[in-house]
N, C-alpha and C. Protein backbone atom coordinates (compact mmCIF):
# COMPACT_ATOMS: atom_id res chain seq x y z
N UNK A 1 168.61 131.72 110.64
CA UNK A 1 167.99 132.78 109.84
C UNK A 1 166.73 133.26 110.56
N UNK A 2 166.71 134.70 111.01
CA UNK A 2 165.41 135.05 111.54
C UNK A 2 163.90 135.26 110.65
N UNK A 3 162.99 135.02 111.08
CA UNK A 3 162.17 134.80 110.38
C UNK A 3 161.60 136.56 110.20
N UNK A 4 161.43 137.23 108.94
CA UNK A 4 160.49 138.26 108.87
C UNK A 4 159.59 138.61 108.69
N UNK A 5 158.81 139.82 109.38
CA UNK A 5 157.56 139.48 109.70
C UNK A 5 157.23 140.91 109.51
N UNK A 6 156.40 140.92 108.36
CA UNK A 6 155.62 142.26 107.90
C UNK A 6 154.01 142.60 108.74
N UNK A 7 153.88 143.57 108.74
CA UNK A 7 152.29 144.02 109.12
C UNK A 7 151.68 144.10 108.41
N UNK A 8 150.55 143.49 108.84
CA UNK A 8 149.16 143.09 107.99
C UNK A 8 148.50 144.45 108.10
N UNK A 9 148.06 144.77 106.25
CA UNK A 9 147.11 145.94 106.36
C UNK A 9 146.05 145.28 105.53
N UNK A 10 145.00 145.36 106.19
CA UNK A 10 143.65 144.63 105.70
C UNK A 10 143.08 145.49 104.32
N UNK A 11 143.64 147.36 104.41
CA UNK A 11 142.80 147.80 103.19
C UNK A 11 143.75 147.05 102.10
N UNK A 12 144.94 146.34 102.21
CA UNK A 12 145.18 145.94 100.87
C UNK A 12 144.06 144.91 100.15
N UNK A 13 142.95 143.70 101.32
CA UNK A 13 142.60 143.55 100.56
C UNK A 13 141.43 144.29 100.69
N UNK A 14 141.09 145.15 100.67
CA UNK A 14 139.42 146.03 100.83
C UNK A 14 139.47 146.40 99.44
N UNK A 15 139.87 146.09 98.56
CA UNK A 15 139.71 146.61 97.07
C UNK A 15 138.69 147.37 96.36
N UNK A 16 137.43 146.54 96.98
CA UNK A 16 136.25 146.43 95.91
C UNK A 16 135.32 147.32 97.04
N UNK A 17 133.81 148.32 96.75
CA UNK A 17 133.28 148.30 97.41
C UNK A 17 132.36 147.15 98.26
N UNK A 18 132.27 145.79 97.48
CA UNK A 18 131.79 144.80 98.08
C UNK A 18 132.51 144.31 99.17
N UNK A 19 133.29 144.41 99.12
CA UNK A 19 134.24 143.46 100.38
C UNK A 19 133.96 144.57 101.62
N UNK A 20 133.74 145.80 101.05
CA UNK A 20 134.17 147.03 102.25
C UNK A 20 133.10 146.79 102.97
N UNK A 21 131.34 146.52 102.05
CA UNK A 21 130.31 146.41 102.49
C UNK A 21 130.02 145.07 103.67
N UNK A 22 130.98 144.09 103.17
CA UNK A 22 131.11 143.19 103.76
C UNK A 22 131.51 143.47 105.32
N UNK A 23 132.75 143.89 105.19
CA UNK A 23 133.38 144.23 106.89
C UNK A 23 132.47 145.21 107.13
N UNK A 24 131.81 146.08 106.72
CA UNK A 24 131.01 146.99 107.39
C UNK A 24 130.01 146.24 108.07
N UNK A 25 128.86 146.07 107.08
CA UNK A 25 127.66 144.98 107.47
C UNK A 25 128.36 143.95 108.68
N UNK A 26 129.41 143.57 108.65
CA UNK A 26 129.76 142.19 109.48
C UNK A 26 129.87 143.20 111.19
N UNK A 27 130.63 144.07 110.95
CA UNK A 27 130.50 145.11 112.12
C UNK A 27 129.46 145.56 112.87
N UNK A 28 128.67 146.49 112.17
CA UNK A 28 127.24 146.65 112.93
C UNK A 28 126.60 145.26 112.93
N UNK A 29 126.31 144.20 112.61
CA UNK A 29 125.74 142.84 113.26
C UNK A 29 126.74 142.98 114.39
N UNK A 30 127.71 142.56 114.67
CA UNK A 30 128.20 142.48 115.97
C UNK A 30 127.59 143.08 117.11
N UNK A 31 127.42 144.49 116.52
CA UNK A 31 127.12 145.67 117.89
C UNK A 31 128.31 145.53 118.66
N UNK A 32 129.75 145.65 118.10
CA UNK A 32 130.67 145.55 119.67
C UNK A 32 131.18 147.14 118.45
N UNK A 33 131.03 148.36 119.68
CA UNK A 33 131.27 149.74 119.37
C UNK A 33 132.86 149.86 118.74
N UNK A 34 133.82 148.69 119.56
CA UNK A 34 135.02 149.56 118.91
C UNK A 34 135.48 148.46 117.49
N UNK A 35 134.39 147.59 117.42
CA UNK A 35 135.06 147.17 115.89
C UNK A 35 134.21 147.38 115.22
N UNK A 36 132.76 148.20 115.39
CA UNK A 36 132.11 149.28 114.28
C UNK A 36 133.23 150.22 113.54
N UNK A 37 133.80 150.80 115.01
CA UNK A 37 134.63 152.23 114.31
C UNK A 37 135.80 151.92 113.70
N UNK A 38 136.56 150.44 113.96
CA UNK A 38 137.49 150.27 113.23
C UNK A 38 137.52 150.05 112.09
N UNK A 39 136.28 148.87 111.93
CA UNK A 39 135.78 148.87 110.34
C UNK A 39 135.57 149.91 109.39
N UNK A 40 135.46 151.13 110.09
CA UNK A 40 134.93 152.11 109.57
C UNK A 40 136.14 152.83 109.08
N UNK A 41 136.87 152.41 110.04
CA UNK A 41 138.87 153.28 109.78
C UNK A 41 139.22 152.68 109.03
N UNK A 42 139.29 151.10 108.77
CA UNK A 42 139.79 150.57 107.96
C UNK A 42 139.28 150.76 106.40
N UNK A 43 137.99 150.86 106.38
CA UNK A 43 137.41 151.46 104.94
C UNK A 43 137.64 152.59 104.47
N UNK A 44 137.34 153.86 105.73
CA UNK A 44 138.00 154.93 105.24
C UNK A 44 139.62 155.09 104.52
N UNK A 45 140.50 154.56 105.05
CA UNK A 45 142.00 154.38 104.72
C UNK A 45 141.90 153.66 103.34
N UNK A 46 141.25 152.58 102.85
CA UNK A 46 141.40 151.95 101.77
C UNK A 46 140.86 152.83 100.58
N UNK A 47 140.07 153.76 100.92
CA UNK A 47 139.62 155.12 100.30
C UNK A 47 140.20 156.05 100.22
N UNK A 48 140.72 156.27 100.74
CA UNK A 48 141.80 157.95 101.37
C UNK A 48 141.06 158.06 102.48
N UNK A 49 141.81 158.49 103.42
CA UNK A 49 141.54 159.05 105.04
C UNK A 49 140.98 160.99 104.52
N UNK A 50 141.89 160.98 103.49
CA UNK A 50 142.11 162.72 103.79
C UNK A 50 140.58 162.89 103.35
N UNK A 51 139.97 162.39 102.16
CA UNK A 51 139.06 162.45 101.25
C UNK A 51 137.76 162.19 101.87
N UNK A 52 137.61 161.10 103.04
CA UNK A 52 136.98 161.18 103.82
C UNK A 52 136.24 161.79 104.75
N UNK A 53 137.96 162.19 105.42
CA UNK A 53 137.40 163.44 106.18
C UNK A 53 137.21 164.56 105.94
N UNK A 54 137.38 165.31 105.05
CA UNK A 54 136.78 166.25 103.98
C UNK A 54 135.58 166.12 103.82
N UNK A 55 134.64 164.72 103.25
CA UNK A 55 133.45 164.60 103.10
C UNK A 55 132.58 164.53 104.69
N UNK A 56 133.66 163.89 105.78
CA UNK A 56 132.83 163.90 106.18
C UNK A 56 132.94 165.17 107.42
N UNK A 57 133.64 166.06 107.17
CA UNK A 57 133.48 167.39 107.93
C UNK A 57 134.34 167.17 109.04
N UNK A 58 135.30 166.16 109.41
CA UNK A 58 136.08 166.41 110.33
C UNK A 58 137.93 166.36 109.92
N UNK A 59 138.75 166.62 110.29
CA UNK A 59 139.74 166.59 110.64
C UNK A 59 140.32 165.17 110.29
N UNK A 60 141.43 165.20 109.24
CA UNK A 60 142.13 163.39 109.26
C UNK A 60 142.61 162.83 110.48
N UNK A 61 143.17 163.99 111.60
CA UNK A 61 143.61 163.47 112.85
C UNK A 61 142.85 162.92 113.18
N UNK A 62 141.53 163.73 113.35
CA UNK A 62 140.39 163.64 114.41
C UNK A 62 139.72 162.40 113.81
N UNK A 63 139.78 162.06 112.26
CA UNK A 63 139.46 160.81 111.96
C UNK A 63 139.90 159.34 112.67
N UNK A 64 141.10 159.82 112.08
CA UNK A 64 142.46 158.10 112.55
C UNK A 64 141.65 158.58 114.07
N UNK A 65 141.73 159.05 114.82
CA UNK A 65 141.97 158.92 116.50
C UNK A 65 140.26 158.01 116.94
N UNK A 66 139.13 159.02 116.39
CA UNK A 66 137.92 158.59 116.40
C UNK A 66 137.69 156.89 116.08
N UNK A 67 138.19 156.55 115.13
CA UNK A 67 137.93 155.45 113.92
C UNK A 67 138.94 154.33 114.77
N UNK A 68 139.34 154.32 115.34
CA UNK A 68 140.67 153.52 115.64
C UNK A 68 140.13 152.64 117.06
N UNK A 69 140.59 151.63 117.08
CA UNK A 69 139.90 150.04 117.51
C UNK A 69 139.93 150.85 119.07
N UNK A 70 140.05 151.44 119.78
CA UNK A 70 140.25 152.30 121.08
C UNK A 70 138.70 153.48 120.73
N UNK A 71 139.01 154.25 119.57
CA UNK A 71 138.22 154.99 119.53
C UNK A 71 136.20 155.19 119.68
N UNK A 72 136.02 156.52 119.91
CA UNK A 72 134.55 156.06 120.83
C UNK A 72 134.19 157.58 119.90
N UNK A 73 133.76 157.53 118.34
CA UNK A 73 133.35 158.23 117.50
C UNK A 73 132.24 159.15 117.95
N UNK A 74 131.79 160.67 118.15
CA UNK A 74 130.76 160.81 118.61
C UNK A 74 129.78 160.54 117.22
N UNK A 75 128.59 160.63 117.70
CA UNK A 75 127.26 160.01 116.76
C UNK A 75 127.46 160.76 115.36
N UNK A 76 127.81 162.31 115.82
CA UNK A 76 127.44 163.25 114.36
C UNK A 76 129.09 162.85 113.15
N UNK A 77 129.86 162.43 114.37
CA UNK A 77 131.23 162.05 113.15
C UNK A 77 130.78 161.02 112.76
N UNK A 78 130.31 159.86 113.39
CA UNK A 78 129.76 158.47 112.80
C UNK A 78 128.84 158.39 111.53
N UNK A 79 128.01 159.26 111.61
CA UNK A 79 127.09 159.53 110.78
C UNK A 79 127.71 160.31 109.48
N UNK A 80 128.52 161.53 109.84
CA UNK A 80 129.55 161.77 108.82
C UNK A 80 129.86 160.92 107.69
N UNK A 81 130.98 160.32 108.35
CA UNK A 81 131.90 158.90 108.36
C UNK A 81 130.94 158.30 107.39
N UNK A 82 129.72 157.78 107.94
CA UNK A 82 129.02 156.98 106.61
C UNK A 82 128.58 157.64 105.53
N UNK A 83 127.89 158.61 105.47
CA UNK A 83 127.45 159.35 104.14
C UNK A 83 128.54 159.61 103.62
N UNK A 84 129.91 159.83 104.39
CA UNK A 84 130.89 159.68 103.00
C UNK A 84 131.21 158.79 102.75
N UNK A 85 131.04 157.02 103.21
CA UNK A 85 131.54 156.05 102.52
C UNK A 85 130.11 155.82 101.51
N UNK A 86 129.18 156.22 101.81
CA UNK A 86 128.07 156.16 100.96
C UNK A 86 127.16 155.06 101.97
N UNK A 87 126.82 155.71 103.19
CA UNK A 87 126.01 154.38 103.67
C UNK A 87 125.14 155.08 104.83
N UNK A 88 124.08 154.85 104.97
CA UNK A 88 122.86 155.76 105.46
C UNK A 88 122.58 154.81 106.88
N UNK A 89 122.88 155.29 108.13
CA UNK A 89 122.66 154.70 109.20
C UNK A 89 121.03 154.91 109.51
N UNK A 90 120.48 153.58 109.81
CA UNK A 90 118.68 153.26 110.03
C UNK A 90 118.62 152.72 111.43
N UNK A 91 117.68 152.66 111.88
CA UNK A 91 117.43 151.69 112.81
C UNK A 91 115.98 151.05 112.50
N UNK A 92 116.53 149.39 113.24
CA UNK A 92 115.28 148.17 112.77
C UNK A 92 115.02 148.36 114.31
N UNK A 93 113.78 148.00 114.38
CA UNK A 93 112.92 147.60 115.52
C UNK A 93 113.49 145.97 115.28
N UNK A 94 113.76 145.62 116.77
CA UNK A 94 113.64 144.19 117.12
C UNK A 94 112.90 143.69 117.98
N UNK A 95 111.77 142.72 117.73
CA UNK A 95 111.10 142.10 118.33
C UNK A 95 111.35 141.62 119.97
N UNK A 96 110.81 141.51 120.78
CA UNK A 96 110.88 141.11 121.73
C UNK A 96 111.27 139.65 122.41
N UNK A 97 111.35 139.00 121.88
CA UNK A 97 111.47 137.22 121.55
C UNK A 97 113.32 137.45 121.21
N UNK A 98 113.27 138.12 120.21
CA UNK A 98 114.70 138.34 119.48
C UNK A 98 115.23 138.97 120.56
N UNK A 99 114.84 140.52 121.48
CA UNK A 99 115.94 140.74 122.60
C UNK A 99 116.28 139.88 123.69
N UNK A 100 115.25 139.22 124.19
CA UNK A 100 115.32 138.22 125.02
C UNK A 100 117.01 137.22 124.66
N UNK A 101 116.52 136.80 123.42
CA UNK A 101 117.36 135.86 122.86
C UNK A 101 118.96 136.79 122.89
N UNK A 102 119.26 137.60 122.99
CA UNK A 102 120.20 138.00 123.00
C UNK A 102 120.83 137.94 124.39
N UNK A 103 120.01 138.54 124.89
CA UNK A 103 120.47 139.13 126.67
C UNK A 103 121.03 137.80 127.07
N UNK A 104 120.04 136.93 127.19
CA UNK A 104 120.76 135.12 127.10
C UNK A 104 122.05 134.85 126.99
N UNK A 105 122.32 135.27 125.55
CA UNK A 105 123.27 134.76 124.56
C UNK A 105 124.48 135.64 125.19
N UNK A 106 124.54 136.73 125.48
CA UNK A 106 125.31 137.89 126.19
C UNK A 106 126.18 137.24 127.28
């Protein structure tokens, strides 16, 4: 008997906005660019893609293609992208001690 084997879609479990906040937040800590934007695909989709990109002024193609673990989002779709999931991109100053500690760790 062969064994069957379905594909995993993660927005099944993205249910809640907490969990979404979760893979988001867990993403930007990383800083690795293409699983920012995937996280970002994957939230959008558990939302509607179409509804998204509507809010956020681009194209559903141009979404999936941007958003997608390959994809390299430019800044103004990124920024899009979040004010329509409801999330306001900042930047923290990091200490000097703290970059050090990274470059290291790199």
């Amino acid at each position: 008997m062969a064994l069957e084997i379905i594909p995993f879609d993660a927005t099944e479990f993205l249910d809640t906005e907490e969990s979404q906040a979760h893979l988001i937040e867990d993403a930007f800590e990383s800083g690795d660019a293409g699983y920012i934007a995937h996280a970002l695909g994957v939230v959008a989709k558990a939302r509607g893609m179409s509804q998204v990109a509507r809010d956020a002024g681009v194209t559903r193609e141009a979404l999936y293609k941007s958003l997608s673990e390959k994809g390299d989002p430019k800044l103004s779709t990124l920024i899009g992208v979040a004010a329509a999931l409801g999330y306001k991109l900042t930047a923290t100053r990091v200490d000097s001690d703290t970059r050090e500690d990274e470059r290291r760790s790199a």
